[in-house]
Protein backbone atom coordinates (compact mmCIF):
# COMPACT_ATOMS: atom_id res chain seq x y z
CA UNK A 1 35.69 -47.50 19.91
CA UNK A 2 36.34 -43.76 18.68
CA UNK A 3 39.28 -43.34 16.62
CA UNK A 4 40.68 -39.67 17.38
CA UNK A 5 43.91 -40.16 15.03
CA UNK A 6 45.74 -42.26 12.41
CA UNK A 7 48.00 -42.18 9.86
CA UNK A 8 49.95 -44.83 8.26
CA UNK A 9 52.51 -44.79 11.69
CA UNK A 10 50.19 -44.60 14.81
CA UNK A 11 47.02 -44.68 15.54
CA UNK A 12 44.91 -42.18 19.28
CA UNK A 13 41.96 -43.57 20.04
CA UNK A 14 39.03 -42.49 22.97
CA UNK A 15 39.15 -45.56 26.10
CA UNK A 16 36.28 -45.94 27.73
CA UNK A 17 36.34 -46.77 31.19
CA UNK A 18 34.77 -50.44 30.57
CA UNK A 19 38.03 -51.37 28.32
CA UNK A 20 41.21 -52.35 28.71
CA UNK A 21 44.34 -51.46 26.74
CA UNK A 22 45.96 -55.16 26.64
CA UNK A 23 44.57 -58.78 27.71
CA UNK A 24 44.27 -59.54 31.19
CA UNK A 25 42.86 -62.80 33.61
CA UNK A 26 39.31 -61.35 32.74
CA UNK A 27 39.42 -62.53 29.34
CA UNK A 28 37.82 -59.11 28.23
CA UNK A 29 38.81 -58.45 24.76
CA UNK A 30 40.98 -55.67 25.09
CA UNK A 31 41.12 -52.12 23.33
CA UNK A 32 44.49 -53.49 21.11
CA UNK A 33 42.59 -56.52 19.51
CA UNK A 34 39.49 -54.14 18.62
CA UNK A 35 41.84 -51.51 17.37
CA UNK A 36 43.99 -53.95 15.16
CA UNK A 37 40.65 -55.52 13.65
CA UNK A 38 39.74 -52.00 12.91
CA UNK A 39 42.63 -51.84 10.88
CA UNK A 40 42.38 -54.70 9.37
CA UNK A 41 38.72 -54.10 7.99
CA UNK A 42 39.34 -50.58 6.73
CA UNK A 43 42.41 -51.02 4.91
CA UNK A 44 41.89 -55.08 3.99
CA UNK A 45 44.94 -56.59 5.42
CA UNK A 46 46.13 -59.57 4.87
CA UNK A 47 47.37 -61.70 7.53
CA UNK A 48 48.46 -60.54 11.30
CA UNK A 49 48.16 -56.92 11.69
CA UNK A 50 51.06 -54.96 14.13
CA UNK A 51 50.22 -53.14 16.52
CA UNK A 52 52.27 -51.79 19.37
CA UNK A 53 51.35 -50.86 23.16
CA UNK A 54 52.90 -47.81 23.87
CA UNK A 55 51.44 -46.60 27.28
CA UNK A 56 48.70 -47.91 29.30
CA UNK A 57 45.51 -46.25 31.15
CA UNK A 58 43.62 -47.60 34.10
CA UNK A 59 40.63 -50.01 33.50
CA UNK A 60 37.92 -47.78 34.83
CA UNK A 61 39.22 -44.56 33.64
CA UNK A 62 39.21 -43.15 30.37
CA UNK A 63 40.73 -40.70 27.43
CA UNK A 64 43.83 -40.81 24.96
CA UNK A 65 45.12 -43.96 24.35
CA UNK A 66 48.31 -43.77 21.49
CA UNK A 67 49.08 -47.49 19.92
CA UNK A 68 51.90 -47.64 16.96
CA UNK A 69 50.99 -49.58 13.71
CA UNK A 70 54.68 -49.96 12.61
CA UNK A 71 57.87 -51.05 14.87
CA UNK A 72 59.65 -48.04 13.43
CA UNK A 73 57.00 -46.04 15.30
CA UNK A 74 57.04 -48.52 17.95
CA UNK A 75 60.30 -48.10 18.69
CA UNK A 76 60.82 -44.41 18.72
CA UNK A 77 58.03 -43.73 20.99
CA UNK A 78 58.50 -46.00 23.65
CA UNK A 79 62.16 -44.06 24.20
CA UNK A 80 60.52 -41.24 24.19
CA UNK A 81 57.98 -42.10 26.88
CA UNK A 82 61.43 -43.22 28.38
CA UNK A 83 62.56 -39.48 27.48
CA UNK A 84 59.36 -37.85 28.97
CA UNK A 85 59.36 -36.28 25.44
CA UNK A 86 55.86 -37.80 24.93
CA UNK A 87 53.31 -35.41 27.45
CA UNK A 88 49.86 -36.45 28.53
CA UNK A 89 49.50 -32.72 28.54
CA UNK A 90 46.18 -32.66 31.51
CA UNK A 91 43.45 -34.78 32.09
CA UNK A 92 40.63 -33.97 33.99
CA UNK A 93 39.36 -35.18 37.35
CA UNK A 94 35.65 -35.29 38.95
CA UNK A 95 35.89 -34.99 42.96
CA UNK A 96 33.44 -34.05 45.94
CA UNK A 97 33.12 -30.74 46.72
CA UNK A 98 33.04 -31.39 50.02
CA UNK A 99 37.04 -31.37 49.63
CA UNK A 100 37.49 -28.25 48.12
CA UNK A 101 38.91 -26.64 50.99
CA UNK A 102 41.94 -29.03 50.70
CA UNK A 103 42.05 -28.88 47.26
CA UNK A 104 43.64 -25.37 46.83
CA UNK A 105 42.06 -23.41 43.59
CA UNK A 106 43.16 -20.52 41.11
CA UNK A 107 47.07 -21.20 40.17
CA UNK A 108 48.30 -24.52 39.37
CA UNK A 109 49.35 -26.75 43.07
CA UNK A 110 52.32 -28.92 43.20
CA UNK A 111 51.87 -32.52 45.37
CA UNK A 112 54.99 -34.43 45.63
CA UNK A 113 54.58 -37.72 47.72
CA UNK A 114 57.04 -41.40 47.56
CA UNK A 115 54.57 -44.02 46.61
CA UNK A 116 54.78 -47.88 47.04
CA UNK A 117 52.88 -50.12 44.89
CA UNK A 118 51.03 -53.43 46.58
CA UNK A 119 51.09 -55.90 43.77
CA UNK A 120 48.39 -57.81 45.56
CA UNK A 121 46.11 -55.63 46.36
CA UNK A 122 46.67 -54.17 43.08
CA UNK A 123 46.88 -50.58 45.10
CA UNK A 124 49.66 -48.28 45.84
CA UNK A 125 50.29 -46.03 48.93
CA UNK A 126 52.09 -43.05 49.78
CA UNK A 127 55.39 -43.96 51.66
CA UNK A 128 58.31 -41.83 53.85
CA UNK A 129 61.19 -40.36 51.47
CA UNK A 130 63.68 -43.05 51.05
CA UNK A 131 61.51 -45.80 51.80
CA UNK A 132 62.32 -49.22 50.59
CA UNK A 133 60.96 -49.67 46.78
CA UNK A 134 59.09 -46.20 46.99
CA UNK A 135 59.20 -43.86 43.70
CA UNK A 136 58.71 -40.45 43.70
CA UNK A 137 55.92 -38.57 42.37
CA UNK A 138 55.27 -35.45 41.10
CA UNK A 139 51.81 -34.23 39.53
CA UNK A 140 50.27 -30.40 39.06
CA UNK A 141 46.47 -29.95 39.45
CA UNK A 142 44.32 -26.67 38.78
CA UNK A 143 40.25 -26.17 39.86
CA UNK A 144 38.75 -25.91 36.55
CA UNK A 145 35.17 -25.51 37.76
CA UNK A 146 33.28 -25.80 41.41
CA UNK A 147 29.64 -27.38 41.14
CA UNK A 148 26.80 -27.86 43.75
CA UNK A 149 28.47 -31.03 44.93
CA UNK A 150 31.55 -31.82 42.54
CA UNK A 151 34.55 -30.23 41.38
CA UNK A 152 36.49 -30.55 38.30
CA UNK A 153 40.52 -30.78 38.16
CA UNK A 154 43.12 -30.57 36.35
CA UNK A 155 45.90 -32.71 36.40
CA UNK A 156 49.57 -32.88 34.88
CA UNK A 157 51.62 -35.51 35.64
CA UNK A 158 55.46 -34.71 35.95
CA UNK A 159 55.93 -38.45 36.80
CA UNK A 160 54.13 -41.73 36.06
CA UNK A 161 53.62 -44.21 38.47
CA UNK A 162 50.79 -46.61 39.58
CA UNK A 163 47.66 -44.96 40.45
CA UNK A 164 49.60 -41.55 40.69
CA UNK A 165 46.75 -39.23 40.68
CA UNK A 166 44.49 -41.56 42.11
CA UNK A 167 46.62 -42.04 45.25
CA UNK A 168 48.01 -38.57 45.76
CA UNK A 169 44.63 -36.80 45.44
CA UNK A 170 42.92 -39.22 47.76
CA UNK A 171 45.89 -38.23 50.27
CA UNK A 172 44.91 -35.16 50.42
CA UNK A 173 41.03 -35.69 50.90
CA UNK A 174 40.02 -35.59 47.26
CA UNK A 175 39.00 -38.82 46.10
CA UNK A 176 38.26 -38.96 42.50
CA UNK A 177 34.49 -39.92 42.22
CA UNK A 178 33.45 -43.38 41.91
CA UNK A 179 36.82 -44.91 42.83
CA UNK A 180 35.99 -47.00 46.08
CA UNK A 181 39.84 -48.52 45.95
CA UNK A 182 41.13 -45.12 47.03
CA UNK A 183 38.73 -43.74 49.68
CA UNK A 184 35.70 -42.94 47.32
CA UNK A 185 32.26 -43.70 49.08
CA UNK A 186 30.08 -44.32 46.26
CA UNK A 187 30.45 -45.80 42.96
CA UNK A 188 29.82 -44.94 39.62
CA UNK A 189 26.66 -46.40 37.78
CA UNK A 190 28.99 -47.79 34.99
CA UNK A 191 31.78 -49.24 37.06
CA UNK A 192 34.37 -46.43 36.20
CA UNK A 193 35.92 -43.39 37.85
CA UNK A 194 35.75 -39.99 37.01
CA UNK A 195 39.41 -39.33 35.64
CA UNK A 196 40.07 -38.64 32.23
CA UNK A 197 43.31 -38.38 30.19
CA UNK A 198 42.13 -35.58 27.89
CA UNK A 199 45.05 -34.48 25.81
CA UNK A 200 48.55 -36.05 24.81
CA UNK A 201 51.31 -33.61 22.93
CA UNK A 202 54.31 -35.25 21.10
CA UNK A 203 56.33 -34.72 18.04
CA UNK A 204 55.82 -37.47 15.54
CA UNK A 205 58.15 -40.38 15.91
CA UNK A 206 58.50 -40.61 11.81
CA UNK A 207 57.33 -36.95 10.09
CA UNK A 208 58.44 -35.39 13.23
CA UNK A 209 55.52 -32.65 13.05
CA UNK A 210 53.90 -31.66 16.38
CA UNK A 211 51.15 -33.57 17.17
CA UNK A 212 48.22 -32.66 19.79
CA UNK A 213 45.74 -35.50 20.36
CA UNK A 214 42.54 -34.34 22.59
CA UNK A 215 39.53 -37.08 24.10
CA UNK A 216 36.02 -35.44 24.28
CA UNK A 217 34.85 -36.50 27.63
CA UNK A 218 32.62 -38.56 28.58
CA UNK A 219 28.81 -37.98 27.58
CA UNK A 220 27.21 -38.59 31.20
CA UNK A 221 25.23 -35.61 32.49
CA UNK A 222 28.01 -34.98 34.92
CA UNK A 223 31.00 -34.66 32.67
CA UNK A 224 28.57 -32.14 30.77
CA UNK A 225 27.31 -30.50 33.67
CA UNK A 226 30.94 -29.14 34.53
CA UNK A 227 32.31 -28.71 30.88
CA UNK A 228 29.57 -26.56 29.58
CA UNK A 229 30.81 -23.29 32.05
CA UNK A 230 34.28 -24.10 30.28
CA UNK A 231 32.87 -24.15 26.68
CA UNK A 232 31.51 -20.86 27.32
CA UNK A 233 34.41 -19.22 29.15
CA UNK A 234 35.94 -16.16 27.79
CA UNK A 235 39.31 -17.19 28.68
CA UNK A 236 40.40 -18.97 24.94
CA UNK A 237 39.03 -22.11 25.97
CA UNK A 238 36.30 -21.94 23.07
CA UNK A 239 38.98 -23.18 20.31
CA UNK A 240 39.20 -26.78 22.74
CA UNK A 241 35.05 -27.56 22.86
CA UNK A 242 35.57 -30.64 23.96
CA UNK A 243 37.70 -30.24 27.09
């Protein structure tokens, strides 16, 4: 577990794509029991430590996940992930290349589907306008870089529903790699798919200073394969290393 943030209010740390953020059937200890002994062993608590769920991510993906260590906090930010005044500002998204035709490049593309969500199957699907239960969705998505045979996105999200990106860039014939559920053919080595929420932006529920959280990316050779032309881009990205 990396820790990417903390103070005596919340506490950002880096998911991996083999944890999850609360218990499930699986048993797994999830990422809010490791994070709350953490806490407990560096600052000697006595007793139950609080800790608060504020947003979830995905099992197999990874990135940013915010948890608040005081109800105050709690509070605050779940109404403003109500709000929409708490931003996962991009992540970043692995597909084949052999989709790059459909996935436009250069300035930022807008994909607005309805989705409904399949509680069995665990798996949602893009619906007509109006349909029965079906949400709308709204997400922005950039090429960063275009490799051999993968390309690198990214993605804001203007709404959050299940599987949003994962759904509505399958649609459109870029399935994220490694994620067989929606259309990928292959999977990844370490059971996880190549999307990850790389940077969250909100002003602090208590001190009310701006606060910018950012996820180094995974360390596989892929992930570094695709960064490395962004590390050395003349464009500003230098001052963000780890994007």
């Amino acid at each position: 577990m990396t820790v990417l943030y903390e103070d005596n209010h919340i506490i950002a740390v880096n998911k991996t794509c083999n944890e999850i953020v609360q218990g499930d059937k699986t048993g797994d200890t999830p990422l809010s029991e490791m994070v709350k002994a953490y806490i407990k062993d560096k600052y000697n608590k006595p007793g139950e430590v609080f800790l608060g769920v504020t947003h979830r991510l995905d099992r197999p993906t990874s990135g940013v996940v915010l948890f608040a260590r005081t109800s105050k906090a709690l509070t605050r930010l779940n109404e403003m992930f109500k709000e929409k005044s708490v931003s996962p500002k991009d992540g970043l998204s692995v597909k084949r290349s052999v989709s790059e035709a459909v996935c436009q490049s250069g300035p930022e593309a807008r994909l607005e589907n309805w989705l409904t969500r399949n509680e069995q199957l665990n798996k949602s699907f893009i619906a007509k306008p109006g349909a029965k239960d079906a949400k709308q969705a709204i997400l922005y998505y950039k090429t960063l870089v275009k490799g051999d045979h993968y390309t690198l996105l990214e993605v804001n999200l203007e709404t959050g529903r299940h599987h949003q990106i994962r759904c509505q860039l399958a649609a459109i014939g870029c399935p994220i790699k490694g994620d067989l559920k929606y259309g990928a053919k292959r999977s990844n080595p370490d059971g996880g798919i190549c999307l990850h929420a790389r940077k969250i932006e909100f002003i602090h529920p208590v001190s009310k200073q701006e606060i910018c959280i950012t996820a180094p990316v995974p360390e596989d050779s892929l992930w570094q394969q695709l960064i490395t032309p962004l590390q050395l881009s003349p464009q500003g990205r230098e001052e963000n290393p780890e994007i």
